[in-house]
PDB file of N, CA and C in Angstrom:
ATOM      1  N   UNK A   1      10.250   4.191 -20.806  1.00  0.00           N
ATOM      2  CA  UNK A   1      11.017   3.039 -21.214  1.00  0.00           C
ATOM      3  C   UNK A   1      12.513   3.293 -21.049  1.00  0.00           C
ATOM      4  N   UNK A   2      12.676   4.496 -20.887  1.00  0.00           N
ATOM      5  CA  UNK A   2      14.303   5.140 -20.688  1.00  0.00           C
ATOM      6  C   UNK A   2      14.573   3.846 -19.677  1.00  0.00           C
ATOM      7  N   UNK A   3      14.401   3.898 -18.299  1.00  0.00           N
ATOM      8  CA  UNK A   3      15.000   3.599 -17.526  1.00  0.00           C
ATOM      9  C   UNK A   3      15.165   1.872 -17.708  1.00  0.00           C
ATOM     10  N   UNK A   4      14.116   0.931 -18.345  1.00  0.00           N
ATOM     11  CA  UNK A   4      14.149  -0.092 -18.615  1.00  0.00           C
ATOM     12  C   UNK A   4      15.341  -0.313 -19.444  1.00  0.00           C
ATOM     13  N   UNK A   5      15.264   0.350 -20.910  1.00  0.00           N
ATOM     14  CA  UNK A   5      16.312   0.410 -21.558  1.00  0.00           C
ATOM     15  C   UNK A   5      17.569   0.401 -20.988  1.00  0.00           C
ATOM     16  N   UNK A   6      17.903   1.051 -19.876  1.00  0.00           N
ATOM     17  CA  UNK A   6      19.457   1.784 -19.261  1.00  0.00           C
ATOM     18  C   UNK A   6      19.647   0.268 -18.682  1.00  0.00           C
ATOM     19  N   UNK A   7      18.512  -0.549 -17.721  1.00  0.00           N
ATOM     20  CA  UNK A   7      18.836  -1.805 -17.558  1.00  0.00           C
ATOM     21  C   UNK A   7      19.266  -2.820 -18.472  1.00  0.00           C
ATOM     22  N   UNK A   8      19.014  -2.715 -19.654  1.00  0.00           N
ATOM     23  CA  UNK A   8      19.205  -4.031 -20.393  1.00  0.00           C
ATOM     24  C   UNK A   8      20.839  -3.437 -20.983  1.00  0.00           C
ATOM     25  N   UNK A   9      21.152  -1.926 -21.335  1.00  0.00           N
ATOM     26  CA  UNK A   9      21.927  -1.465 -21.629  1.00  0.00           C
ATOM     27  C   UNK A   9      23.360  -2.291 -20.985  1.00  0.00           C
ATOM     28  N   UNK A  10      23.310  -1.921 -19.333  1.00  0.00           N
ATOM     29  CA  UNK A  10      24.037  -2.406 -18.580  1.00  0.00           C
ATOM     30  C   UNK A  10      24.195  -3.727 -18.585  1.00  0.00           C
ATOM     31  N   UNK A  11      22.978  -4.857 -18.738  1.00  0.00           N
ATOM     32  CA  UNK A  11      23.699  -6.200 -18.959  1.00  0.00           C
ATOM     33  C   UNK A  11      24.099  -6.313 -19.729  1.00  0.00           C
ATOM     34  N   UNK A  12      23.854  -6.044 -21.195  1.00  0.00           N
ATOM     35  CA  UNK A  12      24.746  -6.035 -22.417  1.00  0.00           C
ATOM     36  C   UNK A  12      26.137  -5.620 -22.384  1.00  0.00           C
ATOM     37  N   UNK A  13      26.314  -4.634 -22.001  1.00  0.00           N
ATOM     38  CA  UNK A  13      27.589  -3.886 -21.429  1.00  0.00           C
ATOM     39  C   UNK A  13      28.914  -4.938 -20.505  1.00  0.00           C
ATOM     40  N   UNK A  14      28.218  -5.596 -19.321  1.00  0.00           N
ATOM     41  CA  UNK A  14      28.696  -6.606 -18.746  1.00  0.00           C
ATOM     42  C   UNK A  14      28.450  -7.862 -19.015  1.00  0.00           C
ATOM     43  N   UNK A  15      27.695  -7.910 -19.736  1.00  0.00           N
ATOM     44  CA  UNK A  15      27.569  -9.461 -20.400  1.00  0.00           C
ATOM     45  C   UNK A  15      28.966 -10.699 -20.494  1.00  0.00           C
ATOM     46  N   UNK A  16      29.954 -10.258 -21.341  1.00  0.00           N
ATOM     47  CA  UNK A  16      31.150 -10.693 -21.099  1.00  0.00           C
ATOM     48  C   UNK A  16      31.793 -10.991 -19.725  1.00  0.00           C
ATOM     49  N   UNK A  17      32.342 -10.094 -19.004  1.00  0.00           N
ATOM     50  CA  UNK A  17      32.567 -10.134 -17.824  1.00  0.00           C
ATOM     51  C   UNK A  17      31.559 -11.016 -17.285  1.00  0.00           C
ATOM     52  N   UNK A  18      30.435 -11.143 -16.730  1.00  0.00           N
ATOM     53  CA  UNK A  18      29.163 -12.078 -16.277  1.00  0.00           C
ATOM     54  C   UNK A  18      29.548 -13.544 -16.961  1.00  0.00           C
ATOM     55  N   UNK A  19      29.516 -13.676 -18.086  1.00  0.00           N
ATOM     56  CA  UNK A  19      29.188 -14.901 -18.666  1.00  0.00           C
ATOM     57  C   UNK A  19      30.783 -16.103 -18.164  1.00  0.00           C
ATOM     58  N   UNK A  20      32.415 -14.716 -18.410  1.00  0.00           N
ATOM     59  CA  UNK A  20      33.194 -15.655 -18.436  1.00  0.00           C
ATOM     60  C   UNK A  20      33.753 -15.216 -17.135  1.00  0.00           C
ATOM     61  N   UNK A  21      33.082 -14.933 -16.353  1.00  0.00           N
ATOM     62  CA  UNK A  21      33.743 -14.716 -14.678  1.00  0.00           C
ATOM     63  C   UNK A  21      33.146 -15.312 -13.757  1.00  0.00           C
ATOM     64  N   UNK A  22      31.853 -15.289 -14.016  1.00  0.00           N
ATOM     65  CA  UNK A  22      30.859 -16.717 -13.049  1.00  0.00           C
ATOM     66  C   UNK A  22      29.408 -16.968 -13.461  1.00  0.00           C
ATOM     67  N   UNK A  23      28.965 -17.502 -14.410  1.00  0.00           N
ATOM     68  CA  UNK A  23      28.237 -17.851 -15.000  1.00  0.00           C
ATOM     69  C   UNK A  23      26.994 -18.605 -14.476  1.00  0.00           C
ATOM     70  N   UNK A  24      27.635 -19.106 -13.805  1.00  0.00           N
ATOM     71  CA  UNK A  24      26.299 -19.627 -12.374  1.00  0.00           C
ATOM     72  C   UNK A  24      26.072 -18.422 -11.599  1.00  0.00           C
ATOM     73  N   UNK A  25      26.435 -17.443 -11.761  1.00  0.00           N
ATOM     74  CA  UNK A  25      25.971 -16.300 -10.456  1.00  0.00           C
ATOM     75  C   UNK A  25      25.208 -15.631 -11.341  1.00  0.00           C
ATOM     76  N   UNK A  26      25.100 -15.876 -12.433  1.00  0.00           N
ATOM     77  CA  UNK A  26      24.237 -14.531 -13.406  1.00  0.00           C
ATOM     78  C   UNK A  26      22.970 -14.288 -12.973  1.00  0.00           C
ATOM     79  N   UNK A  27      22.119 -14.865 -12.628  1.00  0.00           N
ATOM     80  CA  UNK A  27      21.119 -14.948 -11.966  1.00  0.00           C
ATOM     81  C   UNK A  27      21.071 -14.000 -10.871  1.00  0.00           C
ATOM     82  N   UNK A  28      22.094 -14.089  -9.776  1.00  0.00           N
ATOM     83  CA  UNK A  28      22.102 -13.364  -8.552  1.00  0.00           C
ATOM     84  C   UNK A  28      22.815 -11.796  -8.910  1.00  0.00           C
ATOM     85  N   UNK A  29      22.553 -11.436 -10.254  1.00  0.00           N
ATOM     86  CA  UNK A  29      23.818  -9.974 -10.589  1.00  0.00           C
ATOM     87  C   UNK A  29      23.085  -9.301  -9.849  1.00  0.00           C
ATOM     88  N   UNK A  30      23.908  -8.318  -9.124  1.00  0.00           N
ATOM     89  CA  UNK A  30      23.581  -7.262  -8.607  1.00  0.00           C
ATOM     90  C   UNK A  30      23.043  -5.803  -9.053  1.00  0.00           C
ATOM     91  N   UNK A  31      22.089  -5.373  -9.197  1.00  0.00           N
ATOM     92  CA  UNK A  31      22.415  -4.338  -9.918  1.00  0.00           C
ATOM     93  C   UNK A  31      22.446  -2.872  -9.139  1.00  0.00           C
ATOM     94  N   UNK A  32      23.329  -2.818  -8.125  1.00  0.00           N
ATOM     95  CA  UNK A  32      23.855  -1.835  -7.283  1.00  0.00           C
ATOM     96  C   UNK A  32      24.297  -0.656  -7.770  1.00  0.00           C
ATOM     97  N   UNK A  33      25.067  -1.285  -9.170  1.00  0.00           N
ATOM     98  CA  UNK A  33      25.733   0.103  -9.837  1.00  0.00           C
ATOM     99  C   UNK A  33      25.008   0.713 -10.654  1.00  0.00           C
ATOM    100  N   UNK A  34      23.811   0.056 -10.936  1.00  0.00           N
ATOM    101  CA  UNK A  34      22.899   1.345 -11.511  1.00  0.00           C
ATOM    102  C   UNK A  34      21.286   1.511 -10.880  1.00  0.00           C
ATOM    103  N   UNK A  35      21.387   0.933  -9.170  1.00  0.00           N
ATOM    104  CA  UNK A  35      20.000   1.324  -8.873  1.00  0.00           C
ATOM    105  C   UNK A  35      19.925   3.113  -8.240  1.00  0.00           C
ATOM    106  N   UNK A  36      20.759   3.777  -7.976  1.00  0.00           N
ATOM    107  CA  UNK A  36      20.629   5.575  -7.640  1.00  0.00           C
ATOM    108  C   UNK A  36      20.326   5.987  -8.980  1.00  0.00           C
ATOM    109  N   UNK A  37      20.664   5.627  -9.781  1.00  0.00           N
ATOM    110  CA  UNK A  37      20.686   6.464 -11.196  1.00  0.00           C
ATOM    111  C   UNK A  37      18.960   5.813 -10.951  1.00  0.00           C
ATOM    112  N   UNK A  38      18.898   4.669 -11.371  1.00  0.00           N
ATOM    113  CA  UNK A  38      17.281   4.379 -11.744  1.00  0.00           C
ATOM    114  C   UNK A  38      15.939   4.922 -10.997  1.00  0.00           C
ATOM    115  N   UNK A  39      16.479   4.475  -9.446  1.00  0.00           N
ATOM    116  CA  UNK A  39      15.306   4.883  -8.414  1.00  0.00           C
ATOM    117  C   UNK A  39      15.113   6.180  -8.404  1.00  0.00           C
ATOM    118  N   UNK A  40      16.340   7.150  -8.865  1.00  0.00           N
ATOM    119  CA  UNK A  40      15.879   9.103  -9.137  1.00  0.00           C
ATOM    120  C   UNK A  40      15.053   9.046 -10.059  1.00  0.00           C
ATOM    121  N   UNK A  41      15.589   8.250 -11.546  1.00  0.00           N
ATOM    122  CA  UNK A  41      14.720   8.517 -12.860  1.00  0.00           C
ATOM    123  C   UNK A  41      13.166   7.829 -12.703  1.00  0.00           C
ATOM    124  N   UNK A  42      13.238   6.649 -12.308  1.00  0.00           N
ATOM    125  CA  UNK A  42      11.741   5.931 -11.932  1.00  0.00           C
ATOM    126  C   UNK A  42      11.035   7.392 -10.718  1.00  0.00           C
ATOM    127  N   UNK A  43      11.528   7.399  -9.900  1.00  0.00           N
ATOM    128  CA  UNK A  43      10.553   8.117  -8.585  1.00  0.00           C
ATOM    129  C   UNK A  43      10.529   9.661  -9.635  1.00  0.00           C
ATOM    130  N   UNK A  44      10.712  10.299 -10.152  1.00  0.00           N
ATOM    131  CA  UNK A  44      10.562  11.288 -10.844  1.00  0.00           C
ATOM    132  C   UNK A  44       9.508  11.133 -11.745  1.00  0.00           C
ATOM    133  N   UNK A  45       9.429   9.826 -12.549  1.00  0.00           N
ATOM    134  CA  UNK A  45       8.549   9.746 -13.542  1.00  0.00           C
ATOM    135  C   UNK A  45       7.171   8.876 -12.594  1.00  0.00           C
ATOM    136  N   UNK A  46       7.441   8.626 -12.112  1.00  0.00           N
ATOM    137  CA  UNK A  46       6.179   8.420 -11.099  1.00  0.00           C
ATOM    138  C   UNK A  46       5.419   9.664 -10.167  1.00  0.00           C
ATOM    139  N   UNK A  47       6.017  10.440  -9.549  1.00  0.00           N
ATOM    140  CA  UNK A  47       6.031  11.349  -9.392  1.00  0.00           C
ATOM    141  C   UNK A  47       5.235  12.483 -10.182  1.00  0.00           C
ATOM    142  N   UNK A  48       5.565  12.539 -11.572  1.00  0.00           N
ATOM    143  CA  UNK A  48       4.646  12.982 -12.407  1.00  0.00           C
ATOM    144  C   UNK A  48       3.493  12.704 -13.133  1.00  0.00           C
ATOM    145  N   UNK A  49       3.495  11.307 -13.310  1.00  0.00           N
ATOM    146  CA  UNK A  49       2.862  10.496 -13.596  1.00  0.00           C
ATOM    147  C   UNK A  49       1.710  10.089 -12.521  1.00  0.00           C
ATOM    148  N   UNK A  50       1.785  10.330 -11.197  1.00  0.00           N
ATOM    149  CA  UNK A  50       0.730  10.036 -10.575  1.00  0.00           C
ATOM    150  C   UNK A  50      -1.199  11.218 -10.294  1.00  0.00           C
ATOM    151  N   UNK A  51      -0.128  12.190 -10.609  1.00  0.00           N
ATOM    152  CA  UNK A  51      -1.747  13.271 -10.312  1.00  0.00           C
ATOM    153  C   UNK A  51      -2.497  13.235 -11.735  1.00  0.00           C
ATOM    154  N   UNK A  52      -2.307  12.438 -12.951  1.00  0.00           N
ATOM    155  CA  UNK A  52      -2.849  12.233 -13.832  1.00  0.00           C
ATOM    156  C   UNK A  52      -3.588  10.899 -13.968  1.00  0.00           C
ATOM    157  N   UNK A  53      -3.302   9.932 -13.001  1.00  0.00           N
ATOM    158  CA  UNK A  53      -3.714   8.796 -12.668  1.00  0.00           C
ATOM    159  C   UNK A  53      -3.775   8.335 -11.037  1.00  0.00           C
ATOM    160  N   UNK A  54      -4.943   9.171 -11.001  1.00  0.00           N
ATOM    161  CA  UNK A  54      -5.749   8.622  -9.239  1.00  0.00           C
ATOM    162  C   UNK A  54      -5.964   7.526  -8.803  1.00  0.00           C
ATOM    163  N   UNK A  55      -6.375   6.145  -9.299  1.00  0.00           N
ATOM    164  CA  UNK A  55      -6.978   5.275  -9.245  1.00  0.00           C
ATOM    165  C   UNK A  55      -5.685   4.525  -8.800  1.00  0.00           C
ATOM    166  N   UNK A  56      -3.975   4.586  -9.019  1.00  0.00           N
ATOM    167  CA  UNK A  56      -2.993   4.307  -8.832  1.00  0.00           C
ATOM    168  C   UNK A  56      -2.661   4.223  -7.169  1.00  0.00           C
ATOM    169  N   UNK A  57      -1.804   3.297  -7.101  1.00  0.00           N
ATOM    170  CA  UNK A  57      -1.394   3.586  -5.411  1.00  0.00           C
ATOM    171  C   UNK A  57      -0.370   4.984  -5.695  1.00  0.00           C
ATOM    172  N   UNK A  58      -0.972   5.651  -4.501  1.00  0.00           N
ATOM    173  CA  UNK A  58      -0.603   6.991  -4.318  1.00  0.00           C
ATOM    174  C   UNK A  58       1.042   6.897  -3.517  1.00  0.00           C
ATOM    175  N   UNK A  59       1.357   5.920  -3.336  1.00  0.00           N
ATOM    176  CA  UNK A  59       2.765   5.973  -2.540  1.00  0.00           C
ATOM    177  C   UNK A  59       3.968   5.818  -3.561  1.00  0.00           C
ATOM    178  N   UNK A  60       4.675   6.633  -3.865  1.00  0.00           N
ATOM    179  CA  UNK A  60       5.538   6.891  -5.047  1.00  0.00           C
ATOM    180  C   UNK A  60       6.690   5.924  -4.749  1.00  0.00           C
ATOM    181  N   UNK A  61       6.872   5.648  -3.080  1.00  0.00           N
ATOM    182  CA  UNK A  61       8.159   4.466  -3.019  1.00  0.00           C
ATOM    183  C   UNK A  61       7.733   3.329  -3.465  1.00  0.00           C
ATOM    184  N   UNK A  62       6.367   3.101  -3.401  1.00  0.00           N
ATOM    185  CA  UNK A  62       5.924   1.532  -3.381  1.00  0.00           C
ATOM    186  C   UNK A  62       5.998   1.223  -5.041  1.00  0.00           C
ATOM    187  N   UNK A  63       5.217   2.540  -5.460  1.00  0.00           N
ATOM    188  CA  UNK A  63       5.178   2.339  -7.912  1.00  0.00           C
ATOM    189  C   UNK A  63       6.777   2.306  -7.760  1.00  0.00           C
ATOM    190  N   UNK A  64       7.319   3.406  -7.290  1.00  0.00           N
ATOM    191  CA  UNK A  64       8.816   3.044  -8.120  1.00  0.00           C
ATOM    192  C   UNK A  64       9.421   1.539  -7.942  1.00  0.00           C
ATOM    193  N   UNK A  65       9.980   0.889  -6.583  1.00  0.00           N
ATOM    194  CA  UNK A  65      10.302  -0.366  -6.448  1.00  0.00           C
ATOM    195  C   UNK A  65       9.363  -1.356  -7.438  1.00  0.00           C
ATOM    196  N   UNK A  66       7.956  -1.279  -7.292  1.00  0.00           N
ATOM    197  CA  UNK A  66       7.070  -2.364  -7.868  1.00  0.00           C
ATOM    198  C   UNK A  66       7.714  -2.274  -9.599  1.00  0.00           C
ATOM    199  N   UNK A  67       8.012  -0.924 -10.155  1.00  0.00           N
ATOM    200  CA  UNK A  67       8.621  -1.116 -11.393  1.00  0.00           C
ATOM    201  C   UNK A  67      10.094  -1.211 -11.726  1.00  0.00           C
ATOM    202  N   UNK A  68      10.856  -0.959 -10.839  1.00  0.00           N
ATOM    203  CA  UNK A  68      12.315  -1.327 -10.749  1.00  0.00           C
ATOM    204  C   UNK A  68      12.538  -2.812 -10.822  1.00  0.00           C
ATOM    205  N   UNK A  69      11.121  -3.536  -9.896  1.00  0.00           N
ATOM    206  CA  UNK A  69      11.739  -5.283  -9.654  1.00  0.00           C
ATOM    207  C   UNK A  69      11.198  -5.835 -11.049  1.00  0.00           C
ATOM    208  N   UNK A  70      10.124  -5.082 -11.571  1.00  0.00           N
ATOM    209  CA  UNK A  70       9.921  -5.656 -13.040  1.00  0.00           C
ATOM    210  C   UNK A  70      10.875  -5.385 -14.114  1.00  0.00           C
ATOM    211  N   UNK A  71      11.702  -4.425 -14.122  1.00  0.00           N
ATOM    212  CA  UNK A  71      12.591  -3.594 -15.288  1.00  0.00           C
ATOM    213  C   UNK A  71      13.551  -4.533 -14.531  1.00  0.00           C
ATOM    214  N   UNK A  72      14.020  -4.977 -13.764  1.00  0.00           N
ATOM    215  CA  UNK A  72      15.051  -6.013 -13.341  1.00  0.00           C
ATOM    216  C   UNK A  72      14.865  -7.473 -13.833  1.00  0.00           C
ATOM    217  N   UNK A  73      13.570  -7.860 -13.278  1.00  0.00           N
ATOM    218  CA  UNK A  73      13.618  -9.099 -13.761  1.00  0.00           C
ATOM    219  C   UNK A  73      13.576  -9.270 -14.864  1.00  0.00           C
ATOM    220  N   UNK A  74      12.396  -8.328 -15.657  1.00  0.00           N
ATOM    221  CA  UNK A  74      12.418  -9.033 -17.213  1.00  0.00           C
ATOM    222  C   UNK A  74      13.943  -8.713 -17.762  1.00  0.00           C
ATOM    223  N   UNK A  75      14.787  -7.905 -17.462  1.00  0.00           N
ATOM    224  CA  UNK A  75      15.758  -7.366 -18.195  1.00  0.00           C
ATOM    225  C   UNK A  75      16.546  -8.752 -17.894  1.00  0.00           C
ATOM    226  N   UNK A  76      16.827  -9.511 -16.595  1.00  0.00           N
ATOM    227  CA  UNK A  76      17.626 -10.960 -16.455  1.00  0.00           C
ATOM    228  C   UNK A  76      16.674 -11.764 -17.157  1.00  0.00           C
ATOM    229  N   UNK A  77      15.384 -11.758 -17.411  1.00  0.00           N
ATOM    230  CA  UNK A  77      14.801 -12.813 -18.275  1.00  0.00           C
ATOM    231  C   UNK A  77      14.904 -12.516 -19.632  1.00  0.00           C
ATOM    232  N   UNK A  78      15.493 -11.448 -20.454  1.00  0.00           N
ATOM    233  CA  UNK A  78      15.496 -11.381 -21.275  1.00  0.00           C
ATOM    234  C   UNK A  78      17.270 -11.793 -21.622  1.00  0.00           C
ATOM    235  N   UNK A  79      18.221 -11.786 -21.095  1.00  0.00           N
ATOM    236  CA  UNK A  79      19.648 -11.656 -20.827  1.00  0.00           C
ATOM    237  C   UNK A  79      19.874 -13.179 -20.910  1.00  0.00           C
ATOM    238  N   UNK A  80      19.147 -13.820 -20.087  1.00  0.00           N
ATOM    239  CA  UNK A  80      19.010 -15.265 -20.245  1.00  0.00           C
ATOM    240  C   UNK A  80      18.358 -16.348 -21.503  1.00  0.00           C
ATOM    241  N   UNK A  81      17.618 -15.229 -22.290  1.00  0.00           N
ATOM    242  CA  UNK A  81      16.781 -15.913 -23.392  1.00  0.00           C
ATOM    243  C   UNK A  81      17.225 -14.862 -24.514  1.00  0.00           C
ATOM    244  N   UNK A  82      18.029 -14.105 -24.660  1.00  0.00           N
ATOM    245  CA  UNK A  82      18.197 -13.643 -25.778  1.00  0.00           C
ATOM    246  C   UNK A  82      18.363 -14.166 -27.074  1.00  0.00           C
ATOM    247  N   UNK A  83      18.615 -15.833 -27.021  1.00  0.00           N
ATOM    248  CA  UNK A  83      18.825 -16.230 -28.643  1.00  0.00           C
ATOM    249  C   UNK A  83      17.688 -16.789 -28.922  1.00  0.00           C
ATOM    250  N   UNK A  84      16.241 -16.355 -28.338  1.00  0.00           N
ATOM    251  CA  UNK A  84      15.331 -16.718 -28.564  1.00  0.00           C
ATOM    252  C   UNK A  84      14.018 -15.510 -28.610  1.00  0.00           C
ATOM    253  N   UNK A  85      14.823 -14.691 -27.695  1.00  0.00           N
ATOM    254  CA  UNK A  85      14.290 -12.998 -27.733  1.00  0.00           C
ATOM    255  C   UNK A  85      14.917 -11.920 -28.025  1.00  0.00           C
ATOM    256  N   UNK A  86      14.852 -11.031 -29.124  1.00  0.00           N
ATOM    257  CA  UNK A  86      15.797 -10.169 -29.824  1.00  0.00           C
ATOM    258  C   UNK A  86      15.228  -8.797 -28.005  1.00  0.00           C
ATOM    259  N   UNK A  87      16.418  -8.074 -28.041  1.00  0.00           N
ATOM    260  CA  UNK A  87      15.765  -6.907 -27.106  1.00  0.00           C
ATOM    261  C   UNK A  87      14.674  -6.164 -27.893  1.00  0.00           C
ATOM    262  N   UNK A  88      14.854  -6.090 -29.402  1.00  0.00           N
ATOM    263  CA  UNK A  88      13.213  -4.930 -29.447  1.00  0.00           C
ATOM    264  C   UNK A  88      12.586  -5.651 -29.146  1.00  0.00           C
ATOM    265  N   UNK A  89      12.296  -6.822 -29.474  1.00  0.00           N
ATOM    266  CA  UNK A  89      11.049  -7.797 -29.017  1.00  0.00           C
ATOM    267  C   UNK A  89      10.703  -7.860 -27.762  1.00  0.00           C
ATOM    268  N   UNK A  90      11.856  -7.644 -26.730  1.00  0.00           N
ATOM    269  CA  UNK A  90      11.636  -7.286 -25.258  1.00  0.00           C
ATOM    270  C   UNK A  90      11.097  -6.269 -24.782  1.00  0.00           C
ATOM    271  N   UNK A  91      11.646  -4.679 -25.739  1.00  0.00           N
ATOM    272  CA  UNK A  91      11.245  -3.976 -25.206  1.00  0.00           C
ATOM    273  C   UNK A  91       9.904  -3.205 -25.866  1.00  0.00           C
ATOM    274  N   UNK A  92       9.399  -4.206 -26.875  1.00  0.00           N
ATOM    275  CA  UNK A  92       8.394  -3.957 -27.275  1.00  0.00           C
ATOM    276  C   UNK A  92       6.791  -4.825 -26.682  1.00  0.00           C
ATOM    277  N   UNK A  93       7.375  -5.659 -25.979  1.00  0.00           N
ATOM    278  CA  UNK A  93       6.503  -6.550 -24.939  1.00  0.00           C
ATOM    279  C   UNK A  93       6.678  -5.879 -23.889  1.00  0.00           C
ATOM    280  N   UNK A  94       7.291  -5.158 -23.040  1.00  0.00           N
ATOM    281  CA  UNK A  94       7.161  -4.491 -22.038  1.00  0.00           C
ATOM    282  C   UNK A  94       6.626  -3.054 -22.292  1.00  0.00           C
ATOM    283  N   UNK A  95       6.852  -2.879 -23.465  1.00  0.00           N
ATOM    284  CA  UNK A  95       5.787  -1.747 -23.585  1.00  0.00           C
ATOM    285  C   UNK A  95       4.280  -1.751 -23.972  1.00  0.00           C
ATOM    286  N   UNK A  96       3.869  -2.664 -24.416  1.00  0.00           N
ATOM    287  CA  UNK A  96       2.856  -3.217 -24.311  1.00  0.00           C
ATOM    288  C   UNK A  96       1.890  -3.315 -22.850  1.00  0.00           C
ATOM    289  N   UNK A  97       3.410  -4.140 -22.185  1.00  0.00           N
ATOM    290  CA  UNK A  97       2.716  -4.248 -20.560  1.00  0.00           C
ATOM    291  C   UNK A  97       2.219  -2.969 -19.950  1.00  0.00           C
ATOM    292  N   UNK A  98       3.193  -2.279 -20.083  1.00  0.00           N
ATOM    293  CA  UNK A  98       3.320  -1.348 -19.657  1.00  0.00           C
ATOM    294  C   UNK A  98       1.823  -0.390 -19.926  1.00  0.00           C
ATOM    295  N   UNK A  99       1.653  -0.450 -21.230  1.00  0.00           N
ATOM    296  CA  UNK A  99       0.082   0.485 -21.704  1.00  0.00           C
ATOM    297  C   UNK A  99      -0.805  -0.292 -20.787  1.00  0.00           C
ATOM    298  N   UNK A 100      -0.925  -1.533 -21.099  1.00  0.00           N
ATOM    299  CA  UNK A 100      -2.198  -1.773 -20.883  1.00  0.00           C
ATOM    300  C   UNK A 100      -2.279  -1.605 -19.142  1.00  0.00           C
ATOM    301  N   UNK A 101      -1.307  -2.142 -18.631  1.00  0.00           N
ATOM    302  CA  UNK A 101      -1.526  -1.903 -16.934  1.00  0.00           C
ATOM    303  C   UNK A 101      -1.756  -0.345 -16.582  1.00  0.00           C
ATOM    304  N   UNK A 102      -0.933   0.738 -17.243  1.00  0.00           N
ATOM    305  CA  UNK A 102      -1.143   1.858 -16.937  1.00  0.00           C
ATOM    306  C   UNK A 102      -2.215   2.815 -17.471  1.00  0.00           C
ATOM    307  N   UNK A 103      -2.461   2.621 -18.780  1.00  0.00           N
ATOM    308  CA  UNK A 103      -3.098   3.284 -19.285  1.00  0.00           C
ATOM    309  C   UNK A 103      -4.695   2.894 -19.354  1.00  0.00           C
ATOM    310  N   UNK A 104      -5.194   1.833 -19.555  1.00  0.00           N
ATOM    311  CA  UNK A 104      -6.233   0.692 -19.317  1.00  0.00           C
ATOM    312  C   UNK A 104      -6.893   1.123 -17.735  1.00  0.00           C
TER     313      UNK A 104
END
């Protein structure tokens, strides 16, 4: 959940800047300045995470991206609905997801 967390971290962080600099672009944020940091920490924990779970696609580029575009989106779907979704509540629904797809 580290690396999910570090995402929502960062919109919170820029939230201000985002909201009163272009507010129609929030949608399209980039998140350039923290995908090297993420794609090391994701491909590492995939990486380890895979010889304990066979049944997984074995291609470590394909799990890491497939969970980067989810830790992205929900993190803008949560950024966008926050006065209706507290973040533990976010990041306690994605951990949820998270068991049951992986562990299940």
């Amino acid at each position: 959940m580290l690396c999910f967390d570090k995402v929502m971290e960062m919109l919170e962080r820029y939230q201000e800047i985002l909201i009163h600099a272009a507010p129609d672009l929030l949608g399209q944020f980039s998140f350039e300045l923290i995908d090297t940091y993420l794609t090391k920490e994701v491909k590492k924990r995939v990486t380890d995470f895979l010889p304990q779970n066979p049944d997984l696609p074995t291609n470590t580029d394909f799990l890491t991206n497939a969970l980067l575009g989810t830790f992205r989106q929900v993190a803008m779907w949560w950024f966008q609905h926050r006065d209706t979704q507290t973040k533990a509540e976010t990041r306690a629904n994605m951990r949820r997801l998270l068991q049951q797809l992986f562990i299940n």
